[in-house]
N, C-alpha and C. Protein backbone atom coordinates (compact mmCIF):
# COMPACT_ATOMS: atom_id res chain seq x y z
N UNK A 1 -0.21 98.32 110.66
CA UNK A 1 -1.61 98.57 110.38
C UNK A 1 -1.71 99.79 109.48
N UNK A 2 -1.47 99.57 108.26
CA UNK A 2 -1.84 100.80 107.57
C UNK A 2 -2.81 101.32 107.37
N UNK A 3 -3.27 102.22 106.25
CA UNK A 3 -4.08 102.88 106.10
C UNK A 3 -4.77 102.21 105.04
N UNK A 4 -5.12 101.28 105.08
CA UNK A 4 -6.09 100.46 103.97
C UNK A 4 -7.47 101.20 103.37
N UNK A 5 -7.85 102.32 104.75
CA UNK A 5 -9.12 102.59 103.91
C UNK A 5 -8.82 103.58 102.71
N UNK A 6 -7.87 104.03 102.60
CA UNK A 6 -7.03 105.27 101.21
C UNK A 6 -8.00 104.78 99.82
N UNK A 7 -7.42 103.21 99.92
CA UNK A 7 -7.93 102.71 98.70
C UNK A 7 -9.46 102.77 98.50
N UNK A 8 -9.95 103.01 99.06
CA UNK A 8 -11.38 102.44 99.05
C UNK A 8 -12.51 103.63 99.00
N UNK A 9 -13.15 103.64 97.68
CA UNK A 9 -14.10 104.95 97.35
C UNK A 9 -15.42 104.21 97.54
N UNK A 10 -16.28 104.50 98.48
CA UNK A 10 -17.51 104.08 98.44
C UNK A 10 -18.14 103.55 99.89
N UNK A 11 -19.34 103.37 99.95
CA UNK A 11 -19.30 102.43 100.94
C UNK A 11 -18.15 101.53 101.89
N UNK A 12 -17.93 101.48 103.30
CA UNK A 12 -16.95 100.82 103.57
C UNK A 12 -17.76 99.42 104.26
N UNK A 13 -17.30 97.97 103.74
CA UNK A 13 -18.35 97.13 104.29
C UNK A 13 -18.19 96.94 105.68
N UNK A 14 -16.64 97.54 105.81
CA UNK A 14 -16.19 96.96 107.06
C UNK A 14 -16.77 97.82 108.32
N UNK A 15 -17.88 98.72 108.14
CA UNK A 15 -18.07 99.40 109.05
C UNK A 15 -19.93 99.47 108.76
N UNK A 16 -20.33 98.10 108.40
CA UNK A 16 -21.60 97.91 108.39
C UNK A 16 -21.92 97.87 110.22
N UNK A 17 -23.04 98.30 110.49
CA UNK A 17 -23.91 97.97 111.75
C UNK A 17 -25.35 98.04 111.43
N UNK A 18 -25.80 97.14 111.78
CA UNK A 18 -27.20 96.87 112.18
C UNK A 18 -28.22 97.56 113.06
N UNK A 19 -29.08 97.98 113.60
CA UNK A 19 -29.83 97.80 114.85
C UNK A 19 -31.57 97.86 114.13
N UNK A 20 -31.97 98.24 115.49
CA UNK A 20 -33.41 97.75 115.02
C UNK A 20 -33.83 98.41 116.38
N UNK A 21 -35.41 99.07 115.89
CA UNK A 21 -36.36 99.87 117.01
C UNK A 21 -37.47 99.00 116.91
N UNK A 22 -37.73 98.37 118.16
CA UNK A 22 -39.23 97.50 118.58
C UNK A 22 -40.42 98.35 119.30
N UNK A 23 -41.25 98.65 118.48
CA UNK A 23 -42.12 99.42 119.31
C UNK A 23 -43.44 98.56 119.49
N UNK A 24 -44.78 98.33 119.85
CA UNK A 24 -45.63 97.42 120.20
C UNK A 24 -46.52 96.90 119.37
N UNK A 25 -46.11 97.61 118.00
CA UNK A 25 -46.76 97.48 116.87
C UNK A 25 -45.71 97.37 115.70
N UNK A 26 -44.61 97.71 115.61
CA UNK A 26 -43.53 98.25 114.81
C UNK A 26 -41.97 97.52 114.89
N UNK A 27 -41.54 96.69 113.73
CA UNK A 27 -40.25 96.49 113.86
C UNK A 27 -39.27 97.47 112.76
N UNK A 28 -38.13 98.12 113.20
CA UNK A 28 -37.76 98.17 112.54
C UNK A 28 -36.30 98.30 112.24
N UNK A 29 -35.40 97.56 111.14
CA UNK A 29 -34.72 96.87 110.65
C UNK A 29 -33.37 98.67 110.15
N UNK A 30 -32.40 98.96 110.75
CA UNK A 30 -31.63 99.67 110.23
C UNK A 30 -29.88 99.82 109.99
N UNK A 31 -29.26 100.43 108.85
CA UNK A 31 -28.12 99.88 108.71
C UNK A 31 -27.41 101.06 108.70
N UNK A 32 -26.12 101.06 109.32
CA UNK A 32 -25.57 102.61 109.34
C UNK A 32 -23.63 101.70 108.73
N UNK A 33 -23.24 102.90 108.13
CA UNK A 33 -21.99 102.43 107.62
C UNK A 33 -21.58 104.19 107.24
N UNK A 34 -20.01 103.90 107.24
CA UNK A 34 -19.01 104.92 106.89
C UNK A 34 -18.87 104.78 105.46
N UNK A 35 -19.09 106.07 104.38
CA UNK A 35 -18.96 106.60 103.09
C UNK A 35 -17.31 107.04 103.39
N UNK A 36 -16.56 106.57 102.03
CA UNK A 36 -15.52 106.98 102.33
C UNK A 36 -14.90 107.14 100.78
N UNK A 37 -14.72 108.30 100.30
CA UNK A 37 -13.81 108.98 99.19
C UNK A 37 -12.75 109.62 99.30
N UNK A 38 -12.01 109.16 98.92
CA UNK A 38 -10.50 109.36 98.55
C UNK A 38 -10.67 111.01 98.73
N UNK A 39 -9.25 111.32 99.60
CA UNK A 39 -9.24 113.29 99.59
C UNK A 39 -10.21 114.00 100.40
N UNK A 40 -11.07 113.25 100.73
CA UNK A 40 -12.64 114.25 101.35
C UNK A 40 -12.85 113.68 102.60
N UNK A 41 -13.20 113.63 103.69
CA UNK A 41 -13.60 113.49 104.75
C UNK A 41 -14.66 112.10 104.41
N UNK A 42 -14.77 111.63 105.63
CA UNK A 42 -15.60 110.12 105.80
C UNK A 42 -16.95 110.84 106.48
N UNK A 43 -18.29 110.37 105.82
CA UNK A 43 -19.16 110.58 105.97
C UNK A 43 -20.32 109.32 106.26
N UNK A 44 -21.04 109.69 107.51
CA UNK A 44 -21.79 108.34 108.11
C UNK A 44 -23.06 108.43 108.00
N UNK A 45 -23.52 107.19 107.79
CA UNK A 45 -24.43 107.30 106.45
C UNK A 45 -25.91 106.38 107.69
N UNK A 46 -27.15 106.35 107.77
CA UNK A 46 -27.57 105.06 108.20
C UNK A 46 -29.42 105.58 107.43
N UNK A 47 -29.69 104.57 106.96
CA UNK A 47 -30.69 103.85 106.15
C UNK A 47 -31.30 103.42 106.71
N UNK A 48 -32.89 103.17 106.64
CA UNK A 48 -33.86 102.49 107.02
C UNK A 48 -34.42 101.01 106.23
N UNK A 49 -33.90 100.03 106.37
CA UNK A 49 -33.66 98.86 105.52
C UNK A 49 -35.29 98.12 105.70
N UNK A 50 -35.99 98.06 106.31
CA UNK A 50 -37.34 97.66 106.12
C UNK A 50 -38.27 98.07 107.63
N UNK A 51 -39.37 98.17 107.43
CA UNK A 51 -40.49 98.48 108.68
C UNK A 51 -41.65 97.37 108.26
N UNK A 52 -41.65 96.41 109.51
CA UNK A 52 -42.56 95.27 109.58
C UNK A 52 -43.85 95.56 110.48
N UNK A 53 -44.65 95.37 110.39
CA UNK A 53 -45.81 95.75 111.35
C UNK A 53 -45.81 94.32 111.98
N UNK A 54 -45.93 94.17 113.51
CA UNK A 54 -46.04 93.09 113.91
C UNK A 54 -47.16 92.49 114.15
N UNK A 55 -48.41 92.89 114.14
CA UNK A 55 -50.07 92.88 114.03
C UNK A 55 -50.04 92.12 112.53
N UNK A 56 -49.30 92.15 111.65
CA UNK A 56 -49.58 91.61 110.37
C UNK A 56 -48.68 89.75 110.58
N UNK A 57 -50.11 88.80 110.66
CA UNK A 57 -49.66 87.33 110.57
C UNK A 57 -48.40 87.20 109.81
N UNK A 58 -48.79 87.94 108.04
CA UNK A 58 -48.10 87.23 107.30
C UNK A 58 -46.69 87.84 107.27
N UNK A 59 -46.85 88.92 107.47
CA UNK A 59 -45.07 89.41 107.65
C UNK A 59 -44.13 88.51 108.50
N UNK A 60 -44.81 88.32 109.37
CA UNK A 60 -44.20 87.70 110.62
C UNK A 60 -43.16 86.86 110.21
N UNK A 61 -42.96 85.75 109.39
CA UNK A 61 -42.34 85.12 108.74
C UNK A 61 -40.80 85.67 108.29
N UNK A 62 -41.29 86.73 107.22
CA UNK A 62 -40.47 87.63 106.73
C UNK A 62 -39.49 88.18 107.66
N UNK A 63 -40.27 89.13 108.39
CA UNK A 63 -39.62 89.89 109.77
C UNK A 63 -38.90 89.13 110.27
N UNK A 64 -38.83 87.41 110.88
CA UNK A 64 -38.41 87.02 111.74
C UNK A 64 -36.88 86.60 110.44
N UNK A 65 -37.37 85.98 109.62
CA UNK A 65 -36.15 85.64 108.62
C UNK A 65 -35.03 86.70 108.35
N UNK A 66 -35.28 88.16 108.27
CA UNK A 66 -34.74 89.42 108.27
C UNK A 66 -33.79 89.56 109.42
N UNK A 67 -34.18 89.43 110.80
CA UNK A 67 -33.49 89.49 112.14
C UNK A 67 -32.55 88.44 112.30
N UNK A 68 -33.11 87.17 111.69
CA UNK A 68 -32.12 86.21 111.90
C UNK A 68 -30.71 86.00 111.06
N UNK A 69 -31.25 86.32 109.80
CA UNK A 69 -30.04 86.65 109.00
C UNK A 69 -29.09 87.75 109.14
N UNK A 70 -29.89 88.85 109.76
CA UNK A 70 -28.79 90.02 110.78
C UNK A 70 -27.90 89.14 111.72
N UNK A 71 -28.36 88.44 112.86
CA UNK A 71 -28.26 87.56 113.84
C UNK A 71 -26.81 87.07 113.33
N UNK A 72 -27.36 86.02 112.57
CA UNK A 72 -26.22 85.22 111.97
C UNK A 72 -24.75 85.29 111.28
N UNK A 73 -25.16 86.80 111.03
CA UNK A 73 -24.18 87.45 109.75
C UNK A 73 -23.24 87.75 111.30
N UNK A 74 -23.84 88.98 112.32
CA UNK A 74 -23.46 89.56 113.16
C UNK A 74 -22.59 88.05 114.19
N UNK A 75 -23.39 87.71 114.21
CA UNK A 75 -22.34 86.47 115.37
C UNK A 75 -21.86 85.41 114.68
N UNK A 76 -21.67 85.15 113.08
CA UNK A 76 -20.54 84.49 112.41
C UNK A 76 -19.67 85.10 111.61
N UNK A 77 -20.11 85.20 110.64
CA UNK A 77 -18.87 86.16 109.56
C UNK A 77 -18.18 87.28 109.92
N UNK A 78 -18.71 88.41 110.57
CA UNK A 78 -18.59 89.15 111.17
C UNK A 78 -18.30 89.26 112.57
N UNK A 79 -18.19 88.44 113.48
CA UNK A 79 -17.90 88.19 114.05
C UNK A 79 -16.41 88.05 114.63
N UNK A 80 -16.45 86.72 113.40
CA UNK A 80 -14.41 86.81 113.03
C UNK A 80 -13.87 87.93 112.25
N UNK A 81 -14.36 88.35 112.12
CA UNK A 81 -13.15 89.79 111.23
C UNK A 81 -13.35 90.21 112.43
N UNK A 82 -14.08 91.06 113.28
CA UNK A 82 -14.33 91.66 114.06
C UNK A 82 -13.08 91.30 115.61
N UNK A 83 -13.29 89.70 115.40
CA UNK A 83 -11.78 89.21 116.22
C UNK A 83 -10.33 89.28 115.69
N UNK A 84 -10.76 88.98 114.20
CA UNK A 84 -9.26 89.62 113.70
C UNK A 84 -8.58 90.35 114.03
N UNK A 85 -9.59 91.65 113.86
CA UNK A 85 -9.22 93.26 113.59
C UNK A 85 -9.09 93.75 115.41
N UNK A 86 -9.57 92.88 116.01
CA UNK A 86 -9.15 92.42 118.15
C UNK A 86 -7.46 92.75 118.03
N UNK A 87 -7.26 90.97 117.36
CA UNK A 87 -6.24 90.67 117.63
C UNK A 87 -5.04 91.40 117.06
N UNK A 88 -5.29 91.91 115.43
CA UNK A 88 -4.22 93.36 115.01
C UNK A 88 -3.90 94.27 116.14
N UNK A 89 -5.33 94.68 115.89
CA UNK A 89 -5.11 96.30 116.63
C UNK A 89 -4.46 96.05 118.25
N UNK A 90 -4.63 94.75 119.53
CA UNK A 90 -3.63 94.55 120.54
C UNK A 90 -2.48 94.24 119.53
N UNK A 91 -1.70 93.48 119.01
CA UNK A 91 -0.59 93.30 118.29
C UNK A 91 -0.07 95.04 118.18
N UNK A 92 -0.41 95.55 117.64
CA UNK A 92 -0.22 96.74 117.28
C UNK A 92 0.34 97.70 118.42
N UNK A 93 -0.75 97.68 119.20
CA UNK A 93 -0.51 98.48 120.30
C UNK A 93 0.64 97.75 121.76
N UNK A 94 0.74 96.70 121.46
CA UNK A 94 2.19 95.91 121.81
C UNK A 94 3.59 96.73 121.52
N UNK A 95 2.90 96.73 120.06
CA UNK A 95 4.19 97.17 119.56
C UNK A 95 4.63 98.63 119.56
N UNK A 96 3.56 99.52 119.59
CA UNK A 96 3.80 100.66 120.01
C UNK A 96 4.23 100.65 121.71
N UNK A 97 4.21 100.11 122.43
CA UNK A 97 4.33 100.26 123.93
C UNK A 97 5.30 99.95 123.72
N UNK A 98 6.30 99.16 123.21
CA UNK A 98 7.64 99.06 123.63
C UNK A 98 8.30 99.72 122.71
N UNK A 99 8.18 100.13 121.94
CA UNK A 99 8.47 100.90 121.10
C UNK A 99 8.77 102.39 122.18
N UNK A 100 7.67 102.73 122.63
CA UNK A 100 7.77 103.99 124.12
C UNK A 100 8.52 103.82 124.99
N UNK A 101 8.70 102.37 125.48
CA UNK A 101 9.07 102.28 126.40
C UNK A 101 10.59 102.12 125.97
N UNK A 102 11.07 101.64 124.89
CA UNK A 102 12.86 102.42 124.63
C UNK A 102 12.85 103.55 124.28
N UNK A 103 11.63 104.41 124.11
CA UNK A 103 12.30 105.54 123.62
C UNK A 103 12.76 106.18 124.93
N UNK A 104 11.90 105.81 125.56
CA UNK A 104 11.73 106.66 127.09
C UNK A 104 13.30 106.08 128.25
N UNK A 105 13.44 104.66 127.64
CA UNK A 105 15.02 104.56 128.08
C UNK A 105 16.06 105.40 127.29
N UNK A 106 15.72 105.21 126.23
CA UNK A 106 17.08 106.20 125.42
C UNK A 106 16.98 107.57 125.81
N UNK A 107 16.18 108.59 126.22
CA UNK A 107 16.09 109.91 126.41
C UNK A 107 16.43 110.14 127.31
N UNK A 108 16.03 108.79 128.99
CA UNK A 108 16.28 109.50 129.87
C UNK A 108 17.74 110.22 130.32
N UNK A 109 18.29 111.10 130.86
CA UNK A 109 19.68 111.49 131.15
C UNK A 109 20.19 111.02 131.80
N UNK A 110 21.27 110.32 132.14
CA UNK A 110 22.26 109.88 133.03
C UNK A 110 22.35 110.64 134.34
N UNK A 111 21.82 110.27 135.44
CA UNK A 111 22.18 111.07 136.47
C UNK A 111 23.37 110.83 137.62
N UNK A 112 24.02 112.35 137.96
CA UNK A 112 25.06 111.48 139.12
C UNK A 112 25.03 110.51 140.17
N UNK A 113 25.58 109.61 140.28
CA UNK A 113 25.68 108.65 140.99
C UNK A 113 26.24 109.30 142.38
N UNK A 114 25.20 109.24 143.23
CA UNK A 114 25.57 109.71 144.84
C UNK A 114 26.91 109.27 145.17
N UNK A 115 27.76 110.10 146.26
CA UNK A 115 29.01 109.69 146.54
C UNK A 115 28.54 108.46 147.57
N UNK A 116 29.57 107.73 147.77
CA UNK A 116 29.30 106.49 148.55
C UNK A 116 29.44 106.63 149.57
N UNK A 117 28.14 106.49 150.82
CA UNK A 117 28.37 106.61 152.22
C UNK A 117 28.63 105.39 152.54
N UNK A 118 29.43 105.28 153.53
CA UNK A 118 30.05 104.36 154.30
C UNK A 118 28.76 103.34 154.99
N UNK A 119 29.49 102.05 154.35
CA UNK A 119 28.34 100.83 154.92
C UNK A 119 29.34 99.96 155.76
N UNK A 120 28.23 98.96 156.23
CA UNK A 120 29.51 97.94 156.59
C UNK A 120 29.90 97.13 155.54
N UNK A 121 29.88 97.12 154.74
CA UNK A 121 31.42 96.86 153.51
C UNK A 121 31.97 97.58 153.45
N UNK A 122 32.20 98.70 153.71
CA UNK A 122 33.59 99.24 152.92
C UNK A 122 34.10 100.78 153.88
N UNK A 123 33.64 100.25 155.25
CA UNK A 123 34.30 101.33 156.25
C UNK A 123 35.58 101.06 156.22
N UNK A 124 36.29 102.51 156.73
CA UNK A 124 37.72 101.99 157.34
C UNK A 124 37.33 101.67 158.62
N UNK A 125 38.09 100.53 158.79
CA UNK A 125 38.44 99.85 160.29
C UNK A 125 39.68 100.67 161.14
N UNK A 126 39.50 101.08 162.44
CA UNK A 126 40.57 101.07 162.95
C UNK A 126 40.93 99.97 163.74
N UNK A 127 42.47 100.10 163.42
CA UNK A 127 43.26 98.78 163.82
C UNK A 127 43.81 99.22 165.52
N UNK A 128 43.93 98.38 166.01
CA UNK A 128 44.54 98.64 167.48
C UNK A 128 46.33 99.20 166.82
N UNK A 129 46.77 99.71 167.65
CA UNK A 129 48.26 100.83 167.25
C UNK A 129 48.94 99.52 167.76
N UNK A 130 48.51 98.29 168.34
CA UNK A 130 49.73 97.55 168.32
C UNK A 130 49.79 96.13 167.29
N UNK A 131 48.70 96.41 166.35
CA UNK A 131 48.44 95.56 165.04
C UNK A 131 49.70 95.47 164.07
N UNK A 132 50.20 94.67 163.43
CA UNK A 132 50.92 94.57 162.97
C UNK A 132 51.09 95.70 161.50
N UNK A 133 49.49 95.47 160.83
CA UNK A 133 48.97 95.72 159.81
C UNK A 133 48.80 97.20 160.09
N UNK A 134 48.91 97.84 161.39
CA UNK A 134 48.59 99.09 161.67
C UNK A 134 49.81 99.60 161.93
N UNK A 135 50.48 99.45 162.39
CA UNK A 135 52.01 99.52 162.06
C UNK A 135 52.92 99.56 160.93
N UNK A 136 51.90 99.46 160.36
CA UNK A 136 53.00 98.99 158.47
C UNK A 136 53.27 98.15 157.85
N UNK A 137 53.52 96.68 159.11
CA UNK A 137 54.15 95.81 158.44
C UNK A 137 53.13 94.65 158.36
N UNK A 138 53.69 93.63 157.46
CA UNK A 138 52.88 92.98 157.26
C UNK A 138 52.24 91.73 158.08
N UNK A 139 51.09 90.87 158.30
CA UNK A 139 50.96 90.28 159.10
C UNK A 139 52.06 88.50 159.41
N UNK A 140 52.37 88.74 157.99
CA UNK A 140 52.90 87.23 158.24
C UNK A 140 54.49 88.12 158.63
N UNK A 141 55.19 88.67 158.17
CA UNK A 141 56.28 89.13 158.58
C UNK A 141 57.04 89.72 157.41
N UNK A 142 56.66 89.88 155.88
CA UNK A 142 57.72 90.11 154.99
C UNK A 142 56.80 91.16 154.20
N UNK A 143 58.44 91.81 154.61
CA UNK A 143 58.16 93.71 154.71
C UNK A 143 58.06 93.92 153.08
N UNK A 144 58.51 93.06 152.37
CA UNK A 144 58.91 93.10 150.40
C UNK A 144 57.92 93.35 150.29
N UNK A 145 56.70 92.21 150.27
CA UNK A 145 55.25 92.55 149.54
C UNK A 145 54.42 93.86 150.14
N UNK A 146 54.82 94.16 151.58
CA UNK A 146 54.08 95.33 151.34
C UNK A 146 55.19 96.62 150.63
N UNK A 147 56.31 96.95 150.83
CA UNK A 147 56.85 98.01 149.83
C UNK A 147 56.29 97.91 148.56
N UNK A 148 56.18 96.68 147.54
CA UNK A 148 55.50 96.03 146.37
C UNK A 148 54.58 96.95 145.83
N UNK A 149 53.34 96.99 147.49
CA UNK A 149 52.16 97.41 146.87
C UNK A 149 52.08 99.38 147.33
C-alpha cells in the first residue's frame, strides 16, 4: 500500500464526504474533502454545496434530485472503492501481523531447558540384588554382549 497520495496536487476525490443539516425550514447539502500538495501538509477543506428552503413547492423537486444523486453516488460507486480500499487495507494488515509475529519468533532468546526431573519414563528402577540384570549379568545368560556394551 503505498503512498499514492505523493502524486496528487489538488483536491483528493478519494476523500469526498457528503452530509447535510435538516432544519424545519432548511436543507442543507455539504461537501468536505482533503487538499493535498506535494511537500506541505494536507489541508481539510468543507463547502457549502447548496441551501434549499423546504416551504418552497418548486425547489422541492430539485432538493430531492440533489439528495438522491448524493444517495446513489454514496451507496454505488463509492461504495465499491470504499470496499476495495476494506479489502487492501485487511490484506495489508495480514501482512503486517505476520510479518510481527516472525519477528517476534526470531528475537526471542533461547532459554535453558530445565534439568529433567524424574518421571515415570525414565526413573532408575531398583532391581531386587538377586536379579540377574542387577548382578551384572545378563538376563538370557551371555556375559559377551554385556562386556560389548
Amino acid at each position: 500500500m503505498g503512498d499514492e497520495r505523493a502524486e496528487i496536487s489538488g483536491p483528493d476525490d478519494r476523500t469526498f464526504v457528503f452530509s447535510f443539516t435538516i432544519s424545519p425550514g432548511i436543507l442543507n447539502i455539504w461537501v468536505h474533502w482533503c487538499y493535498v500538495e506535494t511537500g506541505t501538509l494536507d489541508t481539510f477543506h468543507m463547502n457549502l454545496v447548496a441551501s434549499h428552503s423546504l416551504d418552497d413547492e418548486e425547489n422541492l423537486p430539485q432538493s430531492r434530485r440533489r439528495l438522491h444523486n448524493i444517495l446513489e453516488w454514496g451507496c454505488e460507486s463509492r461504495r465499491v472503492q470504499l470496499e476495495r480500499f476494506h479489502e487492501r487495507l485487511h490484506a495489508w494488515e495480514r501482512v503486517r501481523f505476520n510479518e510481527r509475529k516472525q519477528l517476534s519468533k526470531l528475537l526471542k532468546t533461547p532459554t535453558k531447558t530445565p534439568a529433567k526431573t524424574p518421571t515415570t519414563g525414565n526413573k532408575k528402577r531398583k532391581m531386587p540384588a538377586s536379579s540377574p540384570v542387577a548382578a551384572g549379568q545378563p538376563e538370557d545368560g551371555s556375559e559377551d554382549e554385556l562386556q560389548e556394551l
